[in-house]
C-alpha atoms as a PDB file:
ATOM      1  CA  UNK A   1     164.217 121.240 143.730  1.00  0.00           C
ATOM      2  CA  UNK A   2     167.888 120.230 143.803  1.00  0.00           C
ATOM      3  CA  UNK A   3     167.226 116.811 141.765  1.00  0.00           C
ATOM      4  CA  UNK A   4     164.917 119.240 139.775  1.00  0.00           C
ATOM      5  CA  UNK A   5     168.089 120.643 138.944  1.00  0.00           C
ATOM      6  CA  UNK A   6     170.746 117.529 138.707  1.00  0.00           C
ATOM      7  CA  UNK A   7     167.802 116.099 135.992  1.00  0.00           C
ATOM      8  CA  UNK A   8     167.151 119.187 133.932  1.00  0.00           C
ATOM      9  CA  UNK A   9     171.236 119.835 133.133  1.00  0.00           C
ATOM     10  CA  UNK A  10     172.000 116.538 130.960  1.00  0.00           C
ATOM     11  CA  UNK A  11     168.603 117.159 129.283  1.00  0.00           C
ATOM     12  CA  UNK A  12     169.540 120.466 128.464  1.00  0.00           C
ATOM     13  CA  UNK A  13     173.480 119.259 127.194  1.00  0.00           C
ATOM     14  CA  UNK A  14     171.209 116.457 125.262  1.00  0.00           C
ATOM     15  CA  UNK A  15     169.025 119.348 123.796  1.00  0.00           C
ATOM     16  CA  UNK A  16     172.079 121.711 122.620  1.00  0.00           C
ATOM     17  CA  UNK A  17     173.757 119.067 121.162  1.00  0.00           C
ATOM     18  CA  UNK A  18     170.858 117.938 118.658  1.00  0.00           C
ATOM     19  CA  UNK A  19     170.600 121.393 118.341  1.00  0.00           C
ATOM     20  CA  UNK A  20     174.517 121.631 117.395  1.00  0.00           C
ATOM     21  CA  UNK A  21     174.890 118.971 115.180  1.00  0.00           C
ATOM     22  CA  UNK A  22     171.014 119.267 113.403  1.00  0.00           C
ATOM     23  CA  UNK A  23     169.429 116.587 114.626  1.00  0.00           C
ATOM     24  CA  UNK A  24     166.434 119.198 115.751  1.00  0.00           C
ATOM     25  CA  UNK A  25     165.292 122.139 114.337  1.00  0.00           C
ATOM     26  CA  UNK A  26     164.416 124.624 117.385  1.00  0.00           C
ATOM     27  CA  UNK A  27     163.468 127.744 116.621  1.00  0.00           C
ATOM     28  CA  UNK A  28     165.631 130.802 117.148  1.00  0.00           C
ATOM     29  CA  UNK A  29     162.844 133.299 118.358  1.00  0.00           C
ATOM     30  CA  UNK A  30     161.854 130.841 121.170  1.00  0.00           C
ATOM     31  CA  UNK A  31     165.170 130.459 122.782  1.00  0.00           C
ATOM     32  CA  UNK A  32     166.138 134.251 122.330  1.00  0.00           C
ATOM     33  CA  UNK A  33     162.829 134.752 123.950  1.00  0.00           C
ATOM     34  CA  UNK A  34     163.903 132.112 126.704  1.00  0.00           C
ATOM     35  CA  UNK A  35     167.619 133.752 127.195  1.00  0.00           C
ATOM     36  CA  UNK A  36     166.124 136.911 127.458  1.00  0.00           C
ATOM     37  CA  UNK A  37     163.419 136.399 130.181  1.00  0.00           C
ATOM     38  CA  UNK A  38     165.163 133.679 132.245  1.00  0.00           C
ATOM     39  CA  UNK A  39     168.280 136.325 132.339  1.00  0.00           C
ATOM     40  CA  UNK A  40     165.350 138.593 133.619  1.00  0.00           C
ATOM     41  CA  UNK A  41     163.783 135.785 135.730  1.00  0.00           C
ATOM     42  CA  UNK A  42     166.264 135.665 138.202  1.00  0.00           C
ATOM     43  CA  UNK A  43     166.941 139.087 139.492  1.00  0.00           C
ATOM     44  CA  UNK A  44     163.141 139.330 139.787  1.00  0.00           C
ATOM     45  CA  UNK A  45     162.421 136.434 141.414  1.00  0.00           C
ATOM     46  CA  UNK A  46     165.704 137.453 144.090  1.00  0.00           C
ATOM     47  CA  UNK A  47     163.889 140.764 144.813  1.00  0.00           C
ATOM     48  CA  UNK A  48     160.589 139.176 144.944  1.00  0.00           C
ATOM     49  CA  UNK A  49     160.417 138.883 148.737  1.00  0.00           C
ATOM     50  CA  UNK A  50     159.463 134.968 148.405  1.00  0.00           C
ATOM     51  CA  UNK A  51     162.626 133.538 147.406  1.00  0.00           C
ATOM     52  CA  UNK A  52     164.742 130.499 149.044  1.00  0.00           C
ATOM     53  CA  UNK A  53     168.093 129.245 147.946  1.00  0.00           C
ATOM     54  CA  UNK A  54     166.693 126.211 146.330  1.00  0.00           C
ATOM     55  CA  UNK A  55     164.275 128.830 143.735  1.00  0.00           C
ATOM     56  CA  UNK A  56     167.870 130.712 142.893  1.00  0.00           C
ATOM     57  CA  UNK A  57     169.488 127.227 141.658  1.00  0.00           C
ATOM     58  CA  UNK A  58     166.493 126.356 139.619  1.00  0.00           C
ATOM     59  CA  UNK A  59     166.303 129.817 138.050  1.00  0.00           C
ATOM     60  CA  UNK A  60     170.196 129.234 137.421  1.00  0.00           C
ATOM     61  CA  UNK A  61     169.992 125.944 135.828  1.00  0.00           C
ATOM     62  CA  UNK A  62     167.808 127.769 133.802  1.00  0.00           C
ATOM     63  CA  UNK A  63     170.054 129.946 132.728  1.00  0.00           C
ATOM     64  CA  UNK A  64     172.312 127.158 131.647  1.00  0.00           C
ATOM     65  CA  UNK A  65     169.917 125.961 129.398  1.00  0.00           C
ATOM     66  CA  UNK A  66     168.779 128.155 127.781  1.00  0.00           C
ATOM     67  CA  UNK A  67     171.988 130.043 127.174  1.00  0.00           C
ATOM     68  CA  UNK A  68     173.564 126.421 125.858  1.00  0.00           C
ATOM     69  CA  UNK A  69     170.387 125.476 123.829  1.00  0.00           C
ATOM     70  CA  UNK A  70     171.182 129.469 121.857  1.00  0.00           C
ATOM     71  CA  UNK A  71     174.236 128.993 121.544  1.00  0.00           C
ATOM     72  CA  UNK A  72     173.979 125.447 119.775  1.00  0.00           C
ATOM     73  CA  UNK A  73     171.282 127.367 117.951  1.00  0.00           C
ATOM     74  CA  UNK A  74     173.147 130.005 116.266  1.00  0.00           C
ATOM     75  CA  UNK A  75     176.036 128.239 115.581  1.00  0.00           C
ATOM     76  CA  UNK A  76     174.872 124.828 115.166  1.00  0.00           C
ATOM     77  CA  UNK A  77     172.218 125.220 112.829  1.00  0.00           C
ATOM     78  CA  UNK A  78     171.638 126.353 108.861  1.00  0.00           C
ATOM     79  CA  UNK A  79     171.385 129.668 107.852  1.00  0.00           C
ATOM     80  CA  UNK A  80     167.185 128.334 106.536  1.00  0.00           C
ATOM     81  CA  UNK A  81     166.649 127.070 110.151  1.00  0.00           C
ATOM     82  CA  UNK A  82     167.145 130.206 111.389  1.00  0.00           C
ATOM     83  CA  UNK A  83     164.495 132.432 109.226  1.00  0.00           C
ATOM     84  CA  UNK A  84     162.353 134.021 111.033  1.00  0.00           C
ATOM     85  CA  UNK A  85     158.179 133.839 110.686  1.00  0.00           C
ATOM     86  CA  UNK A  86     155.229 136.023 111.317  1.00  0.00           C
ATOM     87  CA  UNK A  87     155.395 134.097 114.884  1.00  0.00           C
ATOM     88  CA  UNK A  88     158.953 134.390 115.263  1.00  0.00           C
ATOM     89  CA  UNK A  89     158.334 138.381 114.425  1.00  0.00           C
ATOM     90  CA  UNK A  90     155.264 138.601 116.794  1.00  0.00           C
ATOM     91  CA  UNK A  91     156.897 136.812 119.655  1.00  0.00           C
ATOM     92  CA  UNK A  92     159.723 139.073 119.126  1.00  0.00           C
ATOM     93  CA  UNK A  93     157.862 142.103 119.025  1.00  0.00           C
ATOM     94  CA  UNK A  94     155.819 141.570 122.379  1.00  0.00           C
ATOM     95  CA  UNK A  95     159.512 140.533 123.923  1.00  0.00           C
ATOM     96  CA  UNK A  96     160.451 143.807 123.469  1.00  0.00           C
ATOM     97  CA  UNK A  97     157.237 145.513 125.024  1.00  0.00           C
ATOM     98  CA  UNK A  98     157.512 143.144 128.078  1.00  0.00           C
ATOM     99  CA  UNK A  99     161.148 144.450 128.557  1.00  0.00           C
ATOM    100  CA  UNK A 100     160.171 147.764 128.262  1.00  0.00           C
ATOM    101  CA  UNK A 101     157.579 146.942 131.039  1.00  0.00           C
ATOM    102  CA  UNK A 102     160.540 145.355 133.368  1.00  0.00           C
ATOM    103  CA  UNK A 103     162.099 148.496 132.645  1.00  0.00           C
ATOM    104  CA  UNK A 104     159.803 150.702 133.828  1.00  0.00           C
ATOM    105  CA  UNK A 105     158.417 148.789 137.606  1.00  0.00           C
ATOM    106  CA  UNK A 106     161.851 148.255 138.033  1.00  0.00           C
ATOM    107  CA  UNK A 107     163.197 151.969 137.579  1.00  0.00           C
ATOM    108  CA  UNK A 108     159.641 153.727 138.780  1.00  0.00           C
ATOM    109  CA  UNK A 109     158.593 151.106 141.655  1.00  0.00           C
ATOM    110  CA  UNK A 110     160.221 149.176 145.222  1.00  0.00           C
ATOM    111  CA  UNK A 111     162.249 146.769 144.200  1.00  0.00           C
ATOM    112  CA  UNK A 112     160.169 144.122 146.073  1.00  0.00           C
ATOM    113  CA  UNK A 113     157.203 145.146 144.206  1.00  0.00           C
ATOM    114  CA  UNK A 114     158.467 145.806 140.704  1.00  0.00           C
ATOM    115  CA  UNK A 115     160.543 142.520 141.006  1.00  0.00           C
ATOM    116  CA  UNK A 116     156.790 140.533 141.666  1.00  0.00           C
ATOM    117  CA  UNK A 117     155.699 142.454 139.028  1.00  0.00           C
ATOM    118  CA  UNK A 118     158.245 141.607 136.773  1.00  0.00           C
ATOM    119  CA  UNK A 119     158.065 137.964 137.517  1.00  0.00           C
ATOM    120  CA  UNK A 120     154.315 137.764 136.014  1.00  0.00           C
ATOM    121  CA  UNK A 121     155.281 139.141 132.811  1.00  0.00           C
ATOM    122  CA  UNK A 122     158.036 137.285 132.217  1.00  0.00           C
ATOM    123  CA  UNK A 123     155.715 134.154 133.147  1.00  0.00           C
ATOM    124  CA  UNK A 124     153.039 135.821 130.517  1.00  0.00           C
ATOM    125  CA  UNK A 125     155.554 136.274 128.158  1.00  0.00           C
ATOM    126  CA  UNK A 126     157.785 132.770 128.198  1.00  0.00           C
ATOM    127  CA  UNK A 127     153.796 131.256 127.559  1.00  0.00           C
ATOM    128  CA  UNK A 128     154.221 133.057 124.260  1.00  0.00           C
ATOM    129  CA  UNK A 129     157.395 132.090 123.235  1.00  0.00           C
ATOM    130  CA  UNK A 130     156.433 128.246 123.363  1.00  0.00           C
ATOM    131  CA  UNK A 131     154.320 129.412 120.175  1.00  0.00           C
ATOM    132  CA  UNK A 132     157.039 129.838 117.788  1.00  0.00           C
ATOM    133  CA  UNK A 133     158.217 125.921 118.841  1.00  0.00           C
ATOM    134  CA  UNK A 134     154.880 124.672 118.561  1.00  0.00           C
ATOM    135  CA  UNK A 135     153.847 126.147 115.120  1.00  0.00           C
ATOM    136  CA  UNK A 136     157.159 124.945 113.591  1.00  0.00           C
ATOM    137  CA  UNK A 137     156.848 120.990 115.011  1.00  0.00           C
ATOM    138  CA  UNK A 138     153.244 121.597 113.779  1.00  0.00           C
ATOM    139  CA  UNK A 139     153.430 122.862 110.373  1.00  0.00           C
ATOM    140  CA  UNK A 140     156.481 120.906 109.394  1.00  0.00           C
ATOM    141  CA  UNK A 141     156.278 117.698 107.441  1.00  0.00           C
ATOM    142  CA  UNK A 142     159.916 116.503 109.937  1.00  0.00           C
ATOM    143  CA  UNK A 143     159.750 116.389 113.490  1.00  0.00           C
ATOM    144  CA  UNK A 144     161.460 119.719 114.698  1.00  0.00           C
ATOM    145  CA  UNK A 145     161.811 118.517 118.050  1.00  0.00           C
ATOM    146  CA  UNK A 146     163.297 115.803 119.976  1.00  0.00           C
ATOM    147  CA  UNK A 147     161.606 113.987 121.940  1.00  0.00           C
ATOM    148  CA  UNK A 148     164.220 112.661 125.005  1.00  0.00           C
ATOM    149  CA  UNK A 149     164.881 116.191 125.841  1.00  0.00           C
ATOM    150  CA  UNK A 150     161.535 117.514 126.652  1.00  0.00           C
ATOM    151  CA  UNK A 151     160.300 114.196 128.500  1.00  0.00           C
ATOM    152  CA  UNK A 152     163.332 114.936 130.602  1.00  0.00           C
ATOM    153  CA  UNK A 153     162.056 118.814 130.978  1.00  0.00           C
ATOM    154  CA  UNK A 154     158.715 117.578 132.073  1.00  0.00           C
ATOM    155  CA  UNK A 155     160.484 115.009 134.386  1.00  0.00           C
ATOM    156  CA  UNK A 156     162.841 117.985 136.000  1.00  0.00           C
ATOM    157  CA  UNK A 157     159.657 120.637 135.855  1.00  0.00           C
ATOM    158  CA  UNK A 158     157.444 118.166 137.621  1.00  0.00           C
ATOM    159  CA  UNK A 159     159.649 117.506 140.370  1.00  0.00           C
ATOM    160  CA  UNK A 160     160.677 121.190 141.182  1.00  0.00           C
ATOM    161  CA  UNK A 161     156.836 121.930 140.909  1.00  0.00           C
ATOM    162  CA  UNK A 162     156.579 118.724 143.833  1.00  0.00           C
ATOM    163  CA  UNK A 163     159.237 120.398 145.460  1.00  0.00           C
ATOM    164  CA  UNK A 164     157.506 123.445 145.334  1.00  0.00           C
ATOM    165  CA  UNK A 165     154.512 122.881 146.421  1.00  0.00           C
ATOM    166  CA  UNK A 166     155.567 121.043 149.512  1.00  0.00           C
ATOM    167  CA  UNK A 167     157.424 124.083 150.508  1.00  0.00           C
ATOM    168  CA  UNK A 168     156.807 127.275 152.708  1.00  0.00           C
ATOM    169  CA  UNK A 169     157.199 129.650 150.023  1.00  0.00           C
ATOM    170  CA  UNK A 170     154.837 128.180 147.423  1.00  0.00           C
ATOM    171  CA  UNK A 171     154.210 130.986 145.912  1.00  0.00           C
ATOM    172  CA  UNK A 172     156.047 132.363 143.472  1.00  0.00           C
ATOM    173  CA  UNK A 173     158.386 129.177 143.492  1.00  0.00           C
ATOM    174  CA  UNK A 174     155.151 126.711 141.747  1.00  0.00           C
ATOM    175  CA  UNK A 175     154.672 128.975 139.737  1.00  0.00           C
ATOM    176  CA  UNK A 176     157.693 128.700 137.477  1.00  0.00           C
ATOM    177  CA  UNK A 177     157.690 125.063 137.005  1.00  0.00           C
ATOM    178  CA  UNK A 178     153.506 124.594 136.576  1.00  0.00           C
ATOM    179  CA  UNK A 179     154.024 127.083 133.704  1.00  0.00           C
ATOM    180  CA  UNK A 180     156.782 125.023 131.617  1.00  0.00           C
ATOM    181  CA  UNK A 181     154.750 121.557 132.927  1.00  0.00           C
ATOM    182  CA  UNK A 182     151.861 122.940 131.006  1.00  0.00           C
ATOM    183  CA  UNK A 183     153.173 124.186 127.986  1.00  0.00           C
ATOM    184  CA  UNK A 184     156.265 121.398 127.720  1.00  0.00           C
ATOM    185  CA  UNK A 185     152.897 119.173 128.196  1.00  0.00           C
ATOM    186  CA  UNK A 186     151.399 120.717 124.689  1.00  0.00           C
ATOM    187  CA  UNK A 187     154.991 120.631 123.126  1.00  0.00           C
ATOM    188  CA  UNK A 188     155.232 116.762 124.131  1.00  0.00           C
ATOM    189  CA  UNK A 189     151.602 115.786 122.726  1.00  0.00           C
ATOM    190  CA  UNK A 190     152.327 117.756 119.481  1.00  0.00           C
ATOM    191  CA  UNK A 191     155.531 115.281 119.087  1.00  0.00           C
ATOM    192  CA  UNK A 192     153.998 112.293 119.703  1.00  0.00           C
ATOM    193  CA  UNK A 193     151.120 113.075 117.488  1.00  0.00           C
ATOM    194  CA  UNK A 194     153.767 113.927 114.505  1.00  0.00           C
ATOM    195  CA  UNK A 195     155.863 110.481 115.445  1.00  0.00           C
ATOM    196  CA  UNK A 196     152.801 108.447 114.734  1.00  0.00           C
ATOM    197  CA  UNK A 197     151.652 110.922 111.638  1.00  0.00           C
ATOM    198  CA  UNK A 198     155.102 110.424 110.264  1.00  0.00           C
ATOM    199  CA  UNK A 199     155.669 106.809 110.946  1.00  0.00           C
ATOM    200  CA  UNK A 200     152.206 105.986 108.840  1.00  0.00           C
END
């Protein structure tokens, strides 16, 4: 889980700084989406009851990311980069319901329980907000996304999810990284398919 980490914070510097100068093309919904739920991750997965030391780090490296990939984002990118689309809006929407679920098991239930609870919508939800990134690199005749920084994702998931599953406390711990293999996975296939598209 620790190398998990030492991997995923260059790729995430790499990331924010494509994002920064616009080499990429990310878009804004997804990593507001991210910020947001990964802010929320981490107090939920603490109050969880299965939690280790070597979980928190991930879920802070994490943070790092994301945070640095928003901020390149907003102030990195042009003002057309940043319009918003019937995904973006959608994605945005059900954000705002999932908070207002976190809300409530966290105010109304045990801690231990609402922060369990908690931790499966915010997996739900971060599922969703791939879909903004994956309509955009689809749709558009450029290649949104680059392609170093999400092999290195994969790379950094895959070993945390190693990590994890050789562990004690597999569960929730796997559960974090399976999700972003599988969906970094989809986001990886799309770019290679537009790479070879493109390069025709």
């Amino acid at each position: 889980m620790l190398l998990s980490s030492l991997v995923s914070i260059p790729m995430s510097a790499w990331y924010a700084r494509l994002a920064w100068v616009g080499k990429s093309a990310p878009p804004l919904s997804t990593w507001t989406i991210f910020t947001i739920t990964v802010t929320l991750s981490l107090p939920s997965y603490l109050s969880s009851g299965n939690r280790d030391a070597l979980g928190a780090i991930s879920n802070i490296t994490d943070l790092f990311a994301v945070w640095s990939a928003l901020i390149a984002i907003l102030f990195g990118q042009k003002r057309q980069a940043l319009k918003l689309t019937k995904a973006d809006i959608f994605c945005l929407l059900a954000i705002v319901k999932v908070c207002v679920a976190w809300a409530f098991v966290w105010y109304f239930w045990s801690k231990e329980t609402a922060g369990l609870t908690a931790f499966w919508y915010i997996q739900g939800i971060m599922v969703i907000a791939y879909w903004p990134t994956i309509t955009r690199l689809w749709k558009s005749k450029e290649l949104t996304e680059p392609f170093g920084p999400w092999l290195g994702v994969i790379l950094s998931m895959s070993l945390g999810l190693g990590a994890a599953l050789t562990g004690n406390d597999r569960f929730p711990a796997a559960i974090y990284p399976l999700r972003a293999v599988v969906m970094v996975s989809i986001v990886i296939a799309i770019i290679v398919y537009k790479r070879r598209k493109l390069s025709r």
